[in-house]
Protein backbone atom coordinates (compact mmCIF):
# COMPACT_ATOMS: atom_id res chain seq x y z
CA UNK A 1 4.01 83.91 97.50
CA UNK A 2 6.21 83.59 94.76
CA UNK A 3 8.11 86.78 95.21
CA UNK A 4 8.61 85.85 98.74
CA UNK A 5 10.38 82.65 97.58
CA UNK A 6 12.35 85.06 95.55
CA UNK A 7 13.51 87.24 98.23
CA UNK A 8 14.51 84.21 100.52
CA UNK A 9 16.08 82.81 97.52
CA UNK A 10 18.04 85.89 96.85
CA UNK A 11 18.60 86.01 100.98
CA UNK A 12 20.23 82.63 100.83
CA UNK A 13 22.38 83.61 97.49
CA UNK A 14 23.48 86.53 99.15
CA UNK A 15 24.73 85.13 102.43
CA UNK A 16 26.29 82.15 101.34
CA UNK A 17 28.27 84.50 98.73
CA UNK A 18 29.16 86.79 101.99
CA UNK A 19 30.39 83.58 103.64
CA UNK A 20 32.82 83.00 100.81
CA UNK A 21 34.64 86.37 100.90
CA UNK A 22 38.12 86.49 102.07
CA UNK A 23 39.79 89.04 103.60
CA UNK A 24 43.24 90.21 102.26
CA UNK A 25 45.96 91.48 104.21
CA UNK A 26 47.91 93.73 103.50
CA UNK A 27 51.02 91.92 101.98
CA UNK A 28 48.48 90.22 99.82
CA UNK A 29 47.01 93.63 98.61
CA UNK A 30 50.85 94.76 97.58
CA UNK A 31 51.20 96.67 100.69
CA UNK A 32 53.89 96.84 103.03
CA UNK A 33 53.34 95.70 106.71
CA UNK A 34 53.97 98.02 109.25
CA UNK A 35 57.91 98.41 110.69
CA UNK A 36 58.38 96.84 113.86
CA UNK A 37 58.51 99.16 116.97
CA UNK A 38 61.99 100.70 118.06
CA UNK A 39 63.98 98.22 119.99
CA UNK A 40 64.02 99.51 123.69
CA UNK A 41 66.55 101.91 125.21
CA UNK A 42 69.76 100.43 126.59
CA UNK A 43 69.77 100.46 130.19
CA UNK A 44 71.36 103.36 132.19
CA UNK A 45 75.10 102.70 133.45
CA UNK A 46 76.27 104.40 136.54
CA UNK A 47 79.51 105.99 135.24
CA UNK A 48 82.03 105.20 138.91
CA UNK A 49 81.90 108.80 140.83
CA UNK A 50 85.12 109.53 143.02
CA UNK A 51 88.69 109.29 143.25
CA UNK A 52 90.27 105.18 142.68
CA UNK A 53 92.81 104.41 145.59
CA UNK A 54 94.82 101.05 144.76
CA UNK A 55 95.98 100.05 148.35
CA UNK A 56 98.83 97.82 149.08
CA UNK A 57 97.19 94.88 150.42
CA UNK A 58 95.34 94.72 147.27
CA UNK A 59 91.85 96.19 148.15
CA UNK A 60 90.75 99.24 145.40
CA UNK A 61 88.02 101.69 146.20
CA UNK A 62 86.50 104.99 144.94
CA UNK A 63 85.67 107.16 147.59
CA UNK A 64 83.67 110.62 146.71
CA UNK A 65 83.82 113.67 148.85
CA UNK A 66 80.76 115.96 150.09
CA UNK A 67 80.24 119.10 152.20
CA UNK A 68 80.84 116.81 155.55
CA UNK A 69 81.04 113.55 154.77
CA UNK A 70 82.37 110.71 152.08
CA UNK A 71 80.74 107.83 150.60
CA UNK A 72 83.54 105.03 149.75
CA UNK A 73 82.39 102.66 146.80
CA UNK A 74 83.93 99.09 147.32
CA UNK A 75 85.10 97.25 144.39
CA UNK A 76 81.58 93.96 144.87
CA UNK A 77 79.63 97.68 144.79
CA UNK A 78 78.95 98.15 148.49
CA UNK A 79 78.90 101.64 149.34
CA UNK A 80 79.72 103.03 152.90
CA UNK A 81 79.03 106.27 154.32
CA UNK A 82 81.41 107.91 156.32
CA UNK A 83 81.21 111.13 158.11
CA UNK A 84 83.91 113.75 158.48
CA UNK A 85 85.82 113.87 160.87
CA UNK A 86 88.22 116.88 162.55
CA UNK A 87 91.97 116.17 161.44
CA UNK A 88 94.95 118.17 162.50
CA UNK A 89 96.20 117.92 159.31
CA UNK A 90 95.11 116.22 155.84
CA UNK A 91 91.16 114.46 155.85
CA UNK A 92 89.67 112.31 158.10
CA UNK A 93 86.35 109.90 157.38
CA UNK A 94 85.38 107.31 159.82
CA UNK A 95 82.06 105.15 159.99
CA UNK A 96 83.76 103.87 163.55
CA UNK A 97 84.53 100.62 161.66
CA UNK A 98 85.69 101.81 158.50
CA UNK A 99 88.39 104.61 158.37
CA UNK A 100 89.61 106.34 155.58
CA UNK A 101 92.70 108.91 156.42
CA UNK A 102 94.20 111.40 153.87
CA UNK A 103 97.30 113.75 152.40
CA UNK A 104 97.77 114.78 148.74
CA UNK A 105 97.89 111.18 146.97
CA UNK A 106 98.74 108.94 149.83
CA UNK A 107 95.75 107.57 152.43
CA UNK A 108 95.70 105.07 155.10
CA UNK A 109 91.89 102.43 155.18
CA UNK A 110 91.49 100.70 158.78
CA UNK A 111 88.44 98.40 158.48
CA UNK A 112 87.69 97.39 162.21
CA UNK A 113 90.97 96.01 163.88
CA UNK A 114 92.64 95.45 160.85
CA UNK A 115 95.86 96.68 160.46
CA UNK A 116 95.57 99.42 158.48
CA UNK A 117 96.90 99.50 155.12
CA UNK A 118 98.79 102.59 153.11
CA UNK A 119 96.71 103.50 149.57
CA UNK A 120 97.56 105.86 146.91
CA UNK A 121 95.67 107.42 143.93
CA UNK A 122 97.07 108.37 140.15
């Protein structure tokens, strides 16, 4: 009987010494935390595709040319499609509503029933 006392004596000893451990962490055991994780990759900017017309009633666009059609690139982002059409001379792209017309540097844009206006590039 009395060694059992002594076990649950030592029992009791032993887990109210356990209950008074701390943990350390690991600035407190001289240790450096961790670095923080990399900040993110910046986000990926569309560099503008196509040539810049500056047009004389003050609208800009870039317009970029495929195989058989262009797609023009309004200055609020919008981007219209506009197949090619057959010119006698110099390019052609109309949507029906939006019409681009071309020689060299100089161009004409007709947006509906619009007078059209004359554009150039640099």
């Amino acid at each position: 009987m009395r060694r059992s006392l002594s076990i649950v004596a030592l029992s009791a000893l032993a887990l109210t010494l356990a209950g008074c451990v701390t943990t350390t962490s690991p600035t407190d055991s001289g240790m450096a935390p961790p670095p923080p994780p990399p900040p993110p990759p910046p986000p990926v900017v569309e560099a503008p595709t196509g040539v810049l017309y500056t047009c004389q009633d003050g609208t800009t666009f870039r317009i970029a040319f495929s195989e058989k059609a262009a797609t023009v690139t309004l200055k609020d982002g919008t981007k219209l499609h506009l197949p090619q059409q057959v010119a006698a001379s110099g390019i052609w792209y109309s949507s029906g509503k939006h019409d681009f017309r071309g020689k060299g540097r100089d161009a004409t844009w007709t947006v509906g029933k619009k007078i059209p206006t004359q554009c150039v590039t640099d």
